[in-house]
PDB file of N, CA and C in Angstrom:
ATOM      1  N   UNK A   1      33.412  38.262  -1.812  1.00  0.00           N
ATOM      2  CA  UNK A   1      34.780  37.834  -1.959  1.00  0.00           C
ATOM      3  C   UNK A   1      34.786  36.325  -2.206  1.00  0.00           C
ATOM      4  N   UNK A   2      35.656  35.880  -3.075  1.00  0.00           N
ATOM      5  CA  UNK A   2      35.656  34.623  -2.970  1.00  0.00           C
ATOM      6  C   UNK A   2      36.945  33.696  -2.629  1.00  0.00           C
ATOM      7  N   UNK A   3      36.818  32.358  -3.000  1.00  0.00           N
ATOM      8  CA  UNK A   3      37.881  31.468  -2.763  1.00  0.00           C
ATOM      9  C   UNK A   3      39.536  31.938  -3.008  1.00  0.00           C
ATOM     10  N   UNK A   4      40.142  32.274  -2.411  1.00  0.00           N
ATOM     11  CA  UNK A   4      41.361  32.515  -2.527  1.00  0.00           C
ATOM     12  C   UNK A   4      42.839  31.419  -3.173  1.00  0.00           C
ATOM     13  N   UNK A   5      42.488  31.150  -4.400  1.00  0.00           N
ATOM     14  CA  UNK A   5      43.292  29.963  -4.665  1.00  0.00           C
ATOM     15  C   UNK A   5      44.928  29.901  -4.325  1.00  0.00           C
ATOM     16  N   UNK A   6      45.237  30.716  -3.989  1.00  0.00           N
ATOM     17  CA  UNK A   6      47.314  30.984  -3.094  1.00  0.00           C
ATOM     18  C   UNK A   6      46.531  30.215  -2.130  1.00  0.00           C
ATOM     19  N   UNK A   7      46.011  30.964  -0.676  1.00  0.00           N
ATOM     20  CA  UNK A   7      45.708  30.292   0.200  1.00  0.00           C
ATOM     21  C   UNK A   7      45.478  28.473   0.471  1.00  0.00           C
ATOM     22  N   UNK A   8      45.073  28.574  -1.261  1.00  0.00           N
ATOM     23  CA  UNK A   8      44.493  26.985  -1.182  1.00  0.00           C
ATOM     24  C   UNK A   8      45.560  26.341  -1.161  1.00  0.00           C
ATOM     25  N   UNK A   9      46.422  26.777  -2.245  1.00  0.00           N
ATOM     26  CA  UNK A   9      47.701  26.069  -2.564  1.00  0.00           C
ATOM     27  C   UNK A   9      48.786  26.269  -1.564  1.00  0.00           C
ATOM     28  N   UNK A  10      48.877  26.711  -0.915  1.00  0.00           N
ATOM     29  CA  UNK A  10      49.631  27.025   0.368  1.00  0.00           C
ATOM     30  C   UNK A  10      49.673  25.801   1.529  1.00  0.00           C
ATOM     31  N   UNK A  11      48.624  25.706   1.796  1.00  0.00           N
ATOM     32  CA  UNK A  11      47.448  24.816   2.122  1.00  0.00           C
ATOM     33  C   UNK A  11      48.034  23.071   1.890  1.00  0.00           C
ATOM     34  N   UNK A  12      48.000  23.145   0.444  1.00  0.00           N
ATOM     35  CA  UNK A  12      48.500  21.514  -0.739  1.00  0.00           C
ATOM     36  C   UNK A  12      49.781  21.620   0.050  1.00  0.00           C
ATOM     37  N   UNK A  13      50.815  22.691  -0.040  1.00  0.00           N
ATOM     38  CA  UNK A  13      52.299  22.635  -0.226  1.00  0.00           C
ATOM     39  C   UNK A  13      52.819  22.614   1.095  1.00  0.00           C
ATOM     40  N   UNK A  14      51.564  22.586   2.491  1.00  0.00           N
ATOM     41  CA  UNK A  14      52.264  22.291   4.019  1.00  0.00           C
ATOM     42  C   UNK A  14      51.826  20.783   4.008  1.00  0.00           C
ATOM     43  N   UNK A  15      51.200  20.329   3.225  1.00  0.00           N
ATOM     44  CA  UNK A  15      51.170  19.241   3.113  1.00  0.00           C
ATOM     45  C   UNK A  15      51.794  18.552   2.615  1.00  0.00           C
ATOM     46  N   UNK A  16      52.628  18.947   1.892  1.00  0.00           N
ATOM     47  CA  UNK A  16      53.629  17.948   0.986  1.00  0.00           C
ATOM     48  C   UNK A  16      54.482  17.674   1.949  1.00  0.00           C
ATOM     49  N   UNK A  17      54.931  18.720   2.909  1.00  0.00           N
ATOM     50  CA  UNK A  17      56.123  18.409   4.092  1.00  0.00           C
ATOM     51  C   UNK A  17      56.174  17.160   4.471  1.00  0.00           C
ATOM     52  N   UNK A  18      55.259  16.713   4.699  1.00  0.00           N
ATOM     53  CA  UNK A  18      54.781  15.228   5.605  1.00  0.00           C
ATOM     54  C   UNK A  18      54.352  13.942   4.727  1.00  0.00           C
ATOM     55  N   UNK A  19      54.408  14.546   3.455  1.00  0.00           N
ATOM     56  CA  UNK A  19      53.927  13.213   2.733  1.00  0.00           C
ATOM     57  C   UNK A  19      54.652  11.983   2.910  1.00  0.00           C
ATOM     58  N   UNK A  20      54.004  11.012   2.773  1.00  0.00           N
ATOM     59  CA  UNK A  20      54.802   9.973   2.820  1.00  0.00           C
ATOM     60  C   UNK A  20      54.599   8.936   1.781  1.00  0.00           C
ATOM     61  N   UNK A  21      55.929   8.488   1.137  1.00  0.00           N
ATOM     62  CA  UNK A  21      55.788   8.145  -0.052  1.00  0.00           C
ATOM     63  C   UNK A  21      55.786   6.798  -0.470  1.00  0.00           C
ATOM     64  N   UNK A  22      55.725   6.053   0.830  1.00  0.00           N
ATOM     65  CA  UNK A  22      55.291   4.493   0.711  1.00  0.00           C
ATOM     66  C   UNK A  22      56.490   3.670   0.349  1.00  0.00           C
ATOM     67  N   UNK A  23      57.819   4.305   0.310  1.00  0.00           N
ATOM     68  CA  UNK A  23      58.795   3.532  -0.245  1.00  0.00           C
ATOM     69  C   UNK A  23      59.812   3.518   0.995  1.00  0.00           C
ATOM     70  N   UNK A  24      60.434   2.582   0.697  1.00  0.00           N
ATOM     71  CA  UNK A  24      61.862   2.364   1.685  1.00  0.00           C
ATOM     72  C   UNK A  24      62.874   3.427   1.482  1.00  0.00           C
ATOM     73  N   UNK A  25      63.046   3.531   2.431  1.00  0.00           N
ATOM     74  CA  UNK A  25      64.114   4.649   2.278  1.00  0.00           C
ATOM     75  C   UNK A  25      65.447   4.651   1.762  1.00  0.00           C
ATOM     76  N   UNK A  26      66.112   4.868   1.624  1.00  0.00           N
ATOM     77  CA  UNK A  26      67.757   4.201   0.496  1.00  0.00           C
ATOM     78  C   UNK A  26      68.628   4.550   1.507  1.00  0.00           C
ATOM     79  N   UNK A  27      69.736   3.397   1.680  1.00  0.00           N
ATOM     80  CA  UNK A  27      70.580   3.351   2.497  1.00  0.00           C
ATOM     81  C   UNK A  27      71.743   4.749   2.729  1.00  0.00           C
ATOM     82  N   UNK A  28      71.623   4.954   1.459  1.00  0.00           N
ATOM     83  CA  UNK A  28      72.601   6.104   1.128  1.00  0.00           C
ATOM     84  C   UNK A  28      72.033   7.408   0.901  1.00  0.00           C
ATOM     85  N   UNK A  29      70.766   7.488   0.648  1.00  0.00           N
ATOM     86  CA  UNK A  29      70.148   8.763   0.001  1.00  0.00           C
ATOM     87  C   UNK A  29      69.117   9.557   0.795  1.00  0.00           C
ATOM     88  N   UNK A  30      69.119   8.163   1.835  1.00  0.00           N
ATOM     89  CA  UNK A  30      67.990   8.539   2.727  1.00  0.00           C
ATOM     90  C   UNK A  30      66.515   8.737   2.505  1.00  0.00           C
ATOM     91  N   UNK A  31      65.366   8.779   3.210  1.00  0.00           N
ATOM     92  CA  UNK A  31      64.286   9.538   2.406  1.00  0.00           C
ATOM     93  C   UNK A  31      63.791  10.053   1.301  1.00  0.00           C
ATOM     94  N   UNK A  32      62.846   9.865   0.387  1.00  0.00           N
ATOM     95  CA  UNK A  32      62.594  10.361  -0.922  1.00  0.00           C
ATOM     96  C   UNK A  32      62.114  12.336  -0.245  1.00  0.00           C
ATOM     97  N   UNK A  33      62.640  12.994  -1.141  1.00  0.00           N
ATOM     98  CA  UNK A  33      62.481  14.404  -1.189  1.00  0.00           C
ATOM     99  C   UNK A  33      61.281  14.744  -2.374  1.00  0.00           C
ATOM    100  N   UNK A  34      60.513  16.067  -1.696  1.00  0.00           N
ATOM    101  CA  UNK A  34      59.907  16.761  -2.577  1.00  0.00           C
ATOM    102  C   UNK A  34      60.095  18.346  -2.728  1.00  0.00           C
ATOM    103  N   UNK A  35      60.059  18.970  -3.835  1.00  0.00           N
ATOM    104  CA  UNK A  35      60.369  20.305  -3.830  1.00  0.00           C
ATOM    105  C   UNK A  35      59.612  21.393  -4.364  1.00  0.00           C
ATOM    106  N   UNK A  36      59.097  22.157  -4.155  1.00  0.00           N
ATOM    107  CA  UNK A  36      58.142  22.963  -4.678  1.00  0.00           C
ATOM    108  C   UNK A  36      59.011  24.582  -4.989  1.00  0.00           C
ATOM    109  N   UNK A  37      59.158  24.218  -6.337  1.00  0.00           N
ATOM    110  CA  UNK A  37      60.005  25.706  -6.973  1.00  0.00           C
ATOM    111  C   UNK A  37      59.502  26.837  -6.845  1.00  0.00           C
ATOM    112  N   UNK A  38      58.273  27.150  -7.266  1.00  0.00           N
ATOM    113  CA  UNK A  38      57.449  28.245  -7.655  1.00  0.00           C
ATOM    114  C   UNK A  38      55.888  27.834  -7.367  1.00  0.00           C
ATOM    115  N   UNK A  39      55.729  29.156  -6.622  1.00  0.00           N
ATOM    116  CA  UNK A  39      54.306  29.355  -6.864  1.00  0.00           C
ATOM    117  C   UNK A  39      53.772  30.615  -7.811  1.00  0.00           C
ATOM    118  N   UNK A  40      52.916  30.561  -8.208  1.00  0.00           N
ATOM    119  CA  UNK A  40      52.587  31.623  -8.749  1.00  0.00           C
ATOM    120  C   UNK A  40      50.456  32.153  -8.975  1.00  0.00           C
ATOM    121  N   UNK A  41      50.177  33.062  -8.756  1.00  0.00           N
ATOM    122  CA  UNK A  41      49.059  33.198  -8.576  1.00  0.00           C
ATOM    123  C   UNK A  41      48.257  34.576  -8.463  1.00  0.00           C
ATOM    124  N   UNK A  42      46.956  34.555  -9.285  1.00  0.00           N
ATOM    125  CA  UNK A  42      47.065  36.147  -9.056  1.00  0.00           C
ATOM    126  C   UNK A  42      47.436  37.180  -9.956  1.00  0.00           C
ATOM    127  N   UNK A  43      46.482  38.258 -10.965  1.00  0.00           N
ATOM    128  CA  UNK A  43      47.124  39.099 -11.211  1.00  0.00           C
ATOM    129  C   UNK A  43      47.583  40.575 -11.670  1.00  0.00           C
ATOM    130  N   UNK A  44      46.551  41.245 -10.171  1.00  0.00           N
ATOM    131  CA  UNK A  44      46.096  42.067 -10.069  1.00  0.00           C
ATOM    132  C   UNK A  44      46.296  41.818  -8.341  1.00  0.00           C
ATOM    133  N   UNK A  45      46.409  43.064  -7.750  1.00  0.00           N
ATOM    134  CA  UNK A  45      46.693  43.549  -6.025  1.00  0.00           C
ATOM    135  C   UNK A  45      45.461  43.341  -5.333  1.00  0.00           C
ATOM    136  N   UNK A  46      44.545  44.172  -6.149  1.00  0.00           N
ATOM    137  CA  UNK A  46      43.405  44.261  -5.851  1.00  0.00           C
ATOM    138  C   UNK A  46      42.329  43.193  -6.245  1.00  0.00           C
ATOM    139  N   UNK A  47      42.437  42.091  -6.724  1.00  0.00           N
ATOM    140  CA  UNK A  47      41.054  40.960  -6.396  1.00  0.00           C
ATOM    141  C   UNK A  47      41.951  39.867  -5.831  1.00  0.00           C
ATOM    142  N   UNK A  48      41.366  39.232  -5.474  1.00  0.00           N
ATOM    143  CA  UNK A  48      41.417  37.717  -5.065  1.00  0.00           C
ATOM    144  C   UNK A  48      41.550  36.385  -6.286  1.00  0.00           C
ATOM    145  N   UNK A  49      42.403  36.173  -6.018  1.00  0.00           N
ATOM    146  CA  UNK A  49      43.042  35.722  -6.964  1.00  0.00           C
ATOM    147  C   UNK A  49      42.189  33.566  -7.461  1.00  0.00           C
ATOM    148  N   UNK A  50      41.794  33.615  -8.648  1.00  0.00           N
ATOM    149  CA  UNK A  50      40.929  32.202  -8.483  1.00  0.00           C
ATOM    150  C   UNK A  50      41.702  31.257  -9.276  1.00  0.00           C
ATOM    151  N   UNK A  51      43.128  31.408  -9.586  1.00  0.00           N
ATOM    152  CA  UNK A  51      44.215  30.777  -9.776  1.00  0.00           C
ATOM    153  C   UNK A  51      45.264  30.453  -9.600  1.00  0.00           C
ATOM    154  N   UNK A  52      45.855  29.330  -9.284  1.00  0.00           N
ATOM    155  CA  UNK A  52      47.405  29.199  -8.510  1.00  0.00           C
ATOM    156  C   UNK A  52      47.847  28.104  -9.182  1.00  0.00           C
ATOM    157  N   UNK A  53      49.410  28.432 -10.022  1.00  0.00           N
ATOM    158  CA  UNK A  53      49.735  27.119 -10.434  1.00  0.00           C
ATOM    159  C   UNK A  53      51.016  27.126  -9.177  1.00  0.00           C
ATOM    160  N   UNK A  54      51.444  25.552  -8.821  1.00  0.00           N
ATOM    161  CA  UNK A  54      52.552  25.222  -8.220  1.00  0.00           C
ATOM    162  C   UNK A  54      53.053  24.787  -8.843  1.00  0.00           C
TER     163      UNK A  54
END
């Protein structure tokens, strides 16, 4: 079996939660935001999937 690339990217995208983006925050806007629309990966049930785009 090998590397499971969802898992990996799963992985990237609990990390984005916490990033921090080195900038001041805006009086009005607050915090810079990040958003992750889609994942996608995989494509077939049955193997393990060795691609994931976010």
């Amino acid at each position: 079996m090998g590397v499971n690339a969802v898992y990996k990217a799963a992985q990237a995208i609990g990390k984005l939660e916490d990033f921090d983006f080195n900038v001041p925050h805006n009086k009005i806007l607050g915090k810079p935001t990040l958003n992750v629309g889609t994942v996608q990966g995989g494509l077939n049930i049955n193997s393990v999937p060795d691609l994931a785009e976010v």
